[in-house]
N, C-alpha and C. Protein backbone atom coordinates (compact mmCIF):
# COMPACT_ATOMS: atom_id res chain seq x y z
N UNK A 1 25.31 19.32 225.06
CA UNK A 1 25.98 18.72 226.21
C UNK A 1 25.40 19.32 227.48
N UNK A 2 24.99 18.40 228.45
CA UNK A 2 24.61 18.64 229.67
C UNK A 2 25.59 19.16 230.70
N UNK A 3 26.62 20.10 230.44
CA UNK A 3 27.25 20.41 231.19
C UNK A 3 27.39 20.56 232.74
N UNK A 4 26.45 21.27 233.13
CA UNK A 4 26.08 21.33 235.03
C UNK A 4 26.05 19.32 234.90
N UNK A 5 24.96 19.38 234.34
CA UNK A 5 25.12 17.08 234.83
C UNK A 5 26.33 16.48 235.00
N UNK A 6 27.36 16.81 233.86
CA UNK A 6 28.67 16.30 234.06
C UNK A 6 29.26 16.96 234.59
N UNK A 7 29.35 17.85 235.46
CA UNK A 7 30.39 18.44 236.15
C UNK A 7 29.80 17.50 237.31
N UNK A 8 28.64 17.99 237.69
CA UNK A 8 27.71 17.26 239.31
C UNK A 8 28.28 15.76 239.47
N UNK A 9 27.91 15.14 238.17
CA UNK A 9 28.36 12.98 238.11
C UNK A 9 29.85 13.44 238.34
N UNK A 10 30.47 14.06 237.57
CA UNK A 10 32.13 13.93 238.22
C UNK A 10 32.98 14.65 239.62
N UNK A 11 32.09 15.40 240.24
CA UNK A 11 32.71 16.07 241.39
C UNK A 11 32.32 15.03 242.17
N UNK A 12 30.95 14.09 242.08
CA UNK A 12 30.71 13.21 242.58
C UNK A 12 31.74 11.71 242.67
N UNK A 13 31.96 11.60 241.17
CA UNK A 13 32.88 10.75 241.25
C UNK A 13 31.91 9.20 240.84
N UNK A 14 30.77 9.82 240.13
CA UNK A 14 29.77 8.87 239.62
C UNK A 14 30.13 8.66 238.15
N UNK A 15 30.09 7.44 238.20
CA UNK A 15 30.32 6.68 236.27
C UNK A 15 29.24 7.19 235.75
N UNK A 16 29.06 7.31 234.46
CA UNK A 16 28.16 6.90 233.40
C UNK A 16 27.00 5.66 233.30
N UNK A 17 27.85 4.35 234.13
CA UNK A 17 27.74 3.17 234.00
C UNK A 17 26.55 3.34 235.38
N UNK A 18 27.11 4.19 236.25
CA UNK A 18 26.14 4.47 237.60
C UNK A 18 25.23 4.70 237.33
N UNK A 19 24.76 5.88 236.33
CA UNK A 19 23.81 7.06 236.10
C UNK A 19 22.62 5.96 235.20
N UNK A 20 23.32 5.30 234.16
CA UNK A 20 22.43 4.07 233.63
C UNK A 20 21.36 3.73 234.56
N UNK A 21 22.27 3.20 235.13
CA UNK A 21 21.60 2.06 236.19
C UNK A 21 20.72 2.75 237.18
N UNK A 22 20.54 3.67 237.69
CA UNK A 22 20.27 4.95 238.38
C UNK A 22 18.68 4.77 237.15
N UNK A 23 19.03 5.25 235.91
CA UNK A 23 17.49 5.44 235.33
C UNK A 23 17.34 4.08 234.56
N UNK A 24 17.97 3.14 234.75
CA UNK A 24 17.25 2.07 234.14
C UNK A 24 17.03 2.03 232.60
N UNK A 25 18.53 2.48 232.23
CA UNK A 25 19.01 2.32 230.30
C UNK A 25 20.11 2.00 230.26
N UNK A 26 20.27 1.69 228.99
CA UNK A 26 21.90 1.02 228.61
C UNK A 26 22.90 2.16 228.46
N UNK A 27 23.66 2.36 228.61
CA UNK A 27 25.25 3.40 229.29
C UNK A 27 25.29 3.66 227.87
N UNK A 28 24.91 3.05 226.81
CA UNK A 28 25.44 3.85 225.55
C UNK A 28 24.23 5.03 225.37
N UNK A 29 22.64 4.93 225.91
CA UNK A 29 21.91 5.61 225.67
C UNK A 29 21.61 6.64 227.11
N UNK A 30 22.13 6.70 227.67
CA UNK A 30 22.94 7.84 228.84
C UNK A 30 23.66 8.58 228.62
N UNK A 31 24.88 8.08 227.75
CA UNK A 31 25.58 8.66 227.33
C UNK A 31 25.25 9.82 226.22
N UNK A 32 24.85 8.91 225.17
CA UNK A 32 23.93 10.11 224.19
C UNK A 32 22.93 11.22 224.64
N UNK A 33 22.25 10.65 225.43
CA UNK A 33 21.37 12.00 226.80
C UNK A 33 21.92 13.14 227.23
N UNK A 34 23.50 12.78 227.77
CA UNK A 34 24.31 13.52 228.78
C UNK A 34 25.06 14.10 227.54
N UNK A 35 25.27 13.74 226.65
CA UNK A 35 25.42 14.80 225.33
C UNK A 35 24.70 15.61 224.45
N UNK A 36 23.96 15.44 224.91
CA UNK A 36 22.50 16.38 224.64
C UNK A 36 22.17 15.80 222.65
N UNK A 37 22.71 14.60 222.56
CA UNK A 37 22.14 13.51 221.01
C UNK A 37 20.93 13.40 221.28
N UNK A 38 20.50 12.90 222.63
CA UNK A 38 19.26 12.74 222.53
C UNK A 38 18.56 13.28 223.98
N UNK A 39 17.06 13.70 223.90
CA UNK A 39 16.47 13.99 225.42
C UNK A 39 16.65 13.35 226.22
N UNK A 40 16.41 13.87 227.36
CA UNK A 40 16.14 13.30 228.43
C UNK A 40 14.67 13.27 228.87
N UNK A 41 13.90 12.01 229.49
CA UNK A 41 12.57 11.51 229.71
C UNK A 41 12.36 13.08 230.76
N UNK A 42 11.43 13.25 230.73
CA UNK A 42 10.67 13.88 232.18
C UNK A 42 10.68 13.15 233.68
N UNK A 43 10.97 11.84 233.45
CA UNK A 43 10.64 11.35 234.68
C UNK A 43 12.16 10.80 234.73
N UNK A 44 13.08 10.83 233.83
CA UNK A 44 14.65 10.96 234.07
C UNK A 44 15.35 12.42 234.79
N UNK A 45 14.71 13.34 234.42
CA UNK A 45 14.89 14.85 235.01
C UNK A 45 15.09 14.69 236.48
N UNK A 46 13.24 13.89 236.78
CA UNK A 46 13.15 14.15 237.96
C UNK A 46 13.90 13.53 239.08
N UNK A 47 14.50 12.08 238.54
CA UNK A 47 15.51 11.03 239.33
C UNK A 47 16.61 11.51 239.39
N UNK A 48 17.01 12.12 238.45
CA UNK A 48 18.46 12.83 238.35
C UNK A 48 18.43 14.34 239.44
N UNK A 49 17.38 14.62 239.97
CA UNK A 49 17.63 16.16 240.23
C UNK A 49 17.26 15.88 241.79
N UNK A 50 16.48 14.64 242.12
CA UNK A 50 16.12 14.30 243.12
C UNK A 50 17.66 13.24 243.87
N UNK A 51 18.53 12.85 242.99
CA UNK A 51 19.38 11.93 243.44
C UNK A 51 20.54 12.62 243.61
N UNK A 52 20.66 13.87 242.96
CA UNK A 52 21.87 14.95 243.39
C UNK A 52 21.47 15.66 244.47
N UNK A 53 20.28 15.97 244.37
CA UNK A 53 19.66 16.84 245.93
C UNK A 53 19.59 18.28 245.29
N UNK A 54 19.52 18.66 244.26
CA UNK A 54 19.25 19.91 243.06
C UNK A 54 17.76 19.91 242.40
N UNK A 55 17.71 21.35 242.15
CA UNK A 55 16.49 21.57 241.59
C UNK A 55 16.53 21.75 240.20
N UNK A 56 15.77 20.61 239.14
CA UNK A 56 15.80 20.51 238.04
C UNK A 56 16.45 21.88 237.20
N UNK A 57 16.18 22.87 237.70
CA UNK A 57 16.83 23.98 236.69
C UNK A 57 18.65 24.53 237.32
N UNK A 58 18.61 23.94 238.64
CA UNK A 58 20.09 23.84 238.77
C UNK A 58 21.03 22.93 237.69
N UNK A 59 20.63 22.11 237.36
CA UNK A 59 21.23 20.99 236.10
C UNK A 59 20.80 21.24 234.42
N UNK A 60 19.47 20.96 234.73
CA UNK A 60 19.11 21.31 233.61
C UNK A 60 18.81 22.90 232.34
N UNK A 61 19.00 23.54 232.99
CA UNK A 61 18.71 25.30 232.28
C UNK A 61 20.01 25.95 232.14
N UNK A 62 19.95 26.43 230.90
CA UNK A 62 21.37 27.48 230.53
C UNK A 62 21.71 28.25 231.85
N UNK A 63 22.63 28.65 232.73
CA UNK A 63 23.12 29.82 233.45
C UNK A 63 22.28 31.23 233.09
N UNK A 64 21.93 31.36 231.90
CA UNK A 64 21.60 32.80 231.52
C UNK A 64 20.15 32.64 231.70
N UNK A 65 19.89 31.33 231.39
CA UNK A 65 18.22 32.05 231.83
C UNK A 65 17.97 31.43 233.40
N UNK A 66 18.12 30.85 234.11
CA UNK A 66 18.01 30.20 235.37
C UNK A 66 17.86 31.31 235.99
N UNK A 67 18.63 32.82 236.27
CA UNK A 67 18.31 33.74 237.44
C UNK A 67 18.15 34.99 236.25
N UNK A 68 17.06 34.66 235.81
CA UNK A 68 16.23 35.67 234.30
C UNK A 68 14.91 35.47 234.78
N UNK A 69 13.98 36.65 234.34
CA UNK A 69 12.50 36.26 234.83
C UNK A 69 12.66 36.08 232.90
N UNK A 70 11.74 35.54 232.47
CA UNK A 70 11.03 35.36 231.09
C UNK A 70 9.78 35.80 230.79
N UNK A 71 9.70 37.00 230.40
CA UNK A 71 8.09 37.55 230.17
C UNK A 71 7.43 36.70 229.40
């Protein structure tokens, strides 16, 4: 589950049905995305992180590693 995504679409007050349409798929296969069933495209990342005004690892990356260096 994409947690940071669904908190962001709902403080927003954005559907599911929005976010579809936003990347240009059917709301049942958004849905499965935003539940982490299935990936998300690379070039879905970038619409999504560019349309909240966030930087892909604000949404997308665990909390624990986001402010972690990774040797």
């Amino acid at each position: 589950m994409h947690w940071e995504l669904v908190k962001l679409r709902k403080s927003r007050k954005i559907t599911q049905i929005e976010m579809a349409e936003l990347l240009g798929v059917d709301v049942r296969t958004y849905s499965l995305k935003e539940n982490g069933k299935h990936d998300f495209k690379l070039e879905e990342i970038f619409i999504i992180a560019k349309f909240f005004g966030k930087r892909i690892e604000e949404i997308f990356l665990p909390r624990n590693i986001r402010n972690t260096d990774i040797l």
